[in-house]
Protein backbone atom coordinates (compact mmCIF):
# COMPACT_ATOMS: atom_id res chain seq x y z
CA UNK A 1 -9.71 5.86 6.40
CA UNK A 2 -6.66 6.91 4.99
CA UNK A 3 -4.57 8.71 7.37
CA UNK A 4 -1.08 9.92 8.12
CA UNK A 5 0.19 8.59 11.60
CA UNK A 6 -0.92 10.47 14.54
CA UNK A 7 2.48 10.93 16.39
CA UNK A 8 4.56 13.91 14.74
CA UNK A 9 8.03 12.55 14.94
CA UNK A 10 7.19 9.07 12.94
CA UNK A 11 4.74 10.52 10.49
CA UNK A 12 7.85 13.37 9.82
CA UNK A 13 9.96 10.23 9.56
CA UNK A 14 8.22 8.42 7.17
CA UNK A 15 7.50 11.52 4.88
CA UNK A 16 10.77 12.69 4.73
CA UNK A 17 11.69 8.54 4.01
CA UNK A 18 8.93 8.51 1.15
CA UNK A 19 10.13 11.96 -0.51
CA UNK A 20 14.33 9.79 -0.32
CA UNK A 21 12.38 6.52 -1.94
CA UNK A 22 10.72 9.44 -4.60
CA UNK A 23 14.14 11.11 -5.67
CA UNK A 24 15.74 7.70 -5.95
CA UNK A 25 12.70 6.38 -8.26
CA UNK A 26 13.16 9.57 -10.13
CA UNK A 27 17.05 9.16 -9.85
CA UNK A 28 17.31 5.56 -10.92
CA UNK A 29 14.65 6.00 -13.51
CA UNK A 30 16.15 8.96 -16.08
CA UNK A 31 20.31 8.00 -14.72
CA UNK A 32 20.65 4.30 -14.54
CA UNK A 33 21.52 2.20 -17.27
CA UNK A 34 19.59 -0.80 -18.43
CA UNK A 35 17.97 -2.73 -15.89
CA UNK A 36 18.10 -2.59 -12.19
CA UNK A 37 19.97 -5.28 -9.83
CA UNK A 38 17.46 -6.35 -7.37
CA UNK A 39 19.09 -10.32 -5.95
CA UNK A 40 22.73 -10.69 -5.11
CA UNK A 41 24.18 -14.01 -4.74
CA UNK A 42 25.98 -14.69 -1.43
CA UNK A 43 29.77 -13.30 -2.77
CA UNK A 44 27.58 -9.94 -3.71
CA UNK A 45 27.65 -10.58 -7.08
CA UNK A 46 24.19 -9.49 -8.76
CA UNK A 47 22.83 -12.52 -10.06
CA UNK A 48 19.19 -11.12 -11.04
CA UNK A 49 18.15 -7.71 -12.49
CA UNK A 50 14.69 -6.22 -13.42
CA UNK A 51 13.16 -3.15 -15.04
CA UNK A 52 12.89 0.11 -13.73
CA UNK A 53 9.65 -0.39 -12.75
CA UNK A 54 10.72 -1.95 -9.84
CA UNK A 55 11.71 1.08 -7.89
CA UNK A 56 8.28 2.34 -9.26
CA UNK A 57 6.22 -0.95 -7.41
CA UNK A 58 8.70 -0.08 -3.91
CA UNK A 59 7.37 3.69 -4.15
CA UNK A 60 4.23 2.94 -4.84
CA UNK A 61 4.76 0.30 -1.61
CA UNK A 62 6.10 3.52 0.63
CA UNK A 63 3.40 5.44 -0.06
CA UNK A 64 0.90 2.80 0.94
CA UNK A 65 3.06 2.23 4.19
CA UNK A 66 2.53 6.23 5.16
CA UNK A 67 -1.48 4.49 6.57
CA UNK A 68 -0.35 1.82 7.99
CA UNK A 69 -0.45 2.67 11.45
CA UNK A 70 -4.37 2.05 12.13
CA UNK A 71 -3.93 -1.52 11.07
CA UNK A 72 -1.62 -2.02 13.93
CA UNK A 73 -3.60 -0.67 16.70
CA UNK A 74 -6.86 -3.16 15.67
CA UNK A 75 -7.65 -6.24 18.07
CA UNK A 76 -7.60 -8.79 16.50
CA UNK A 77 -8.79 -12.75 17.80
CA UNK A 78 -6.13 -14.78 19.50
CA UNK A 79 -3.98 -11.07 19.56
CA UNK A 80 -5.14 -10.14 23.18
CA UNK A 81 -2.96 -6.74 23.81
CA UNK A 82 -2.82 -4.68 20.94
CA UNK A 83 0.58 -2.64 20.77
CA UNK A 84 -0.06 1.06 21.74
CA UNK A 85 -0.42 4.05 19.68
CA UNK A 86 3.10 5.23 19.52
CA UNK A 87 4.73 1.51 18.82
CA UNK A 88 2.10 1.32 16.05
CA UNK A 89 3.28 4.29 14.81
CA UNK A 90 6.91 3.26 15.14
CA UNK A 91 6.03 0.03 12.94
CA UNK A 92 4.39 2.10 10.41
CA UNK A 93 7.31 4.26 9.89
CA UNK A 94 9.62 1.09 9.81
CA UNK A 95 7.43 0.06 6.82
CA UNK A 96 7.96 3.34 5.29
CA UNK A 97 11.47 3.25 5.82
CA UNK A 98 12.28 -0.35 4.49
CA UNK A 99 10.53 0.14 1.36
CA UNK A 100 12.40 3.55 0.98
CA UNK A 101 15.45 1.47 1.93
CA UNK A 102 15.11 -0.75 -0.43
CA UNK A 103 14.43 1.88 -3.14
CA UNK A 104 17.51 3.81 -2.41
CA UNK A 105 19.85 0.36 -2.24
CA UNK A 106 18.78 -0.75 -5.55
CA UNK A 107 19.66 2.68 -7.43
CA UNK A 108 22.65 3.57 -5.07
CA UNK A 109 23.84 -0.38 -6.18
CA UNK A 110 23.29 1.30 -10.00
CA UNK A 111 25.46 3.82 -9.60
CA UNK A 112 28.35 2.23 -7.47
CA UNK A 113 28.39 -1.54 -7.54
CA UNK A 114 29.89 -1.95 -4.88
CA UNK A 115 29.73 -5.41 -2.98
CA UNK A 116 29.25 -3.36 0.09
CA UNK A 117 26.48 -1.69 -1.18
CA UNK A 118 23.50 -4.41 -0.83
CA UNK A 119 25.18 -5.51 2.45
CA UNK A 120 24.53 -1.83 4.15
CA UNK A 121 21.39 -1.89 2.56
CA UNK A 122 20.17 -4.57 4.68
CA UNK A 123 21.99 -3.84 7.85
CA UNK A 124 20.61 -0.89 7.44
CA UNK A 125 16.45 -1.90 7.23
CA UNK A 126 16.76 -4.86 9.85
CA UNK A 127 18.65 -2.05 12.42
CA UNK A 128 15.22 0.11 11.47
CA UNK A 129 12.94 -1.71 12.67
CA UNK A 130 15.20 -1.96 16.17
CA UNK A 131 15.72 1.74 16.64
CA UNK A 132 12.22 2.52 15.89
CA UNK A 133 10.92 -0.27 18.30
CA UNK A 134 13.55 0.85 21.30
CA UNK A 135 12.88 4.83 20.40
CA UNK A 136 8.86 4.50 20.77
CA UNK A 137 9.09 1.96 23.55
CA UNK A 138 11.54 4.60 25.76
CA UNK A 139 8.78 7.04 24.20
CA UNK A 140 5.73 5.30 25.42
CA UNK A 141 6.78 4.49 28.95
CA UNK A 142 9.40 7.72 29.47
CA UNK A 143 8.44 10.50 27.66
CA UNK A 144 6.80 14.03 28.74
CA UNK A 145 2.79 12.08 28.12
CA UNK A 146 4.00 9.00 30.23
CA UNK A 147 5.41 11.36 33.25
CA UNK A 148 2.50 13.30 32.95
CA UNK A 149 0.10 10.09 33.17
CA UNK A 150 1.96 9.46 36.16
């Protein structure tokens, strides 16, 4: 039921990502001051702010990403070709790795409010999802399993 993804390199990927998204809970929750900026208005000024227990709910998030990757690989109706075991790995470690993301932005935005710092952020989890996709797709069809399918 609940287990870690299959493939070495993305289930390496996402731990080390939800051990970064535990330091910066731990970080942001004994260093930072007050409460936590989580929505930035379109100048990058903050223009919303929560509790700490935000970067709690985004761990808590990562670590329920880290089993993700079975849920990908179901067929489902009106879904006829299921993605394949390494891209459904892949998308399980982007999950991992936004909510880590996401995690780390907010407290690194506590420490250093920068306006540059939220922008990153995000370039930063949608270019994720891309690298993982275009790393297990050159995987899947290039790699030592696929030449040895071959």
């Amino acid at each position: 039921m609940f287990h870690l993804a299959p493939v070495r390199l993305w289930r390496n990927i996402s731990i080390v990502m939800a051990v970064a998204a535990g330091i910066a809970a731990l970080a942001g929750t004994f260093f930072a001051d007050g409460s936590i900026a989580v929505h930035w208005s379109g100048s990058g000024e903050p223009n919303d702010s929560a509790g700490k227990w935000v970067l709690w709910v985004m761990l808590l998030l990562t670590v329920l990403s880290l089993f993700t990757y079975s849920s990908f690989l179901k067929r489902r109706p009106g879904f006829q070709t299921p993605i394949g075991r390494e891209m459904a790995c892949a998308m399980s470690a982007g999950l991992v790795s936004m909510f880590s993301l996401i995690d780390i932005t907010l407290v690194v935005y506590d420490f250093y409010s920068f306006a540059m710092v939220p922008i990153i952020g995000t370039t930063a989890i949608v270019s994720i999802f891309i690298i993982y996709a275009l790393i297990a797709y050159f995987r899947e069809d290039h790699g030592p399993e696929a030449r040895e399918k071959k």
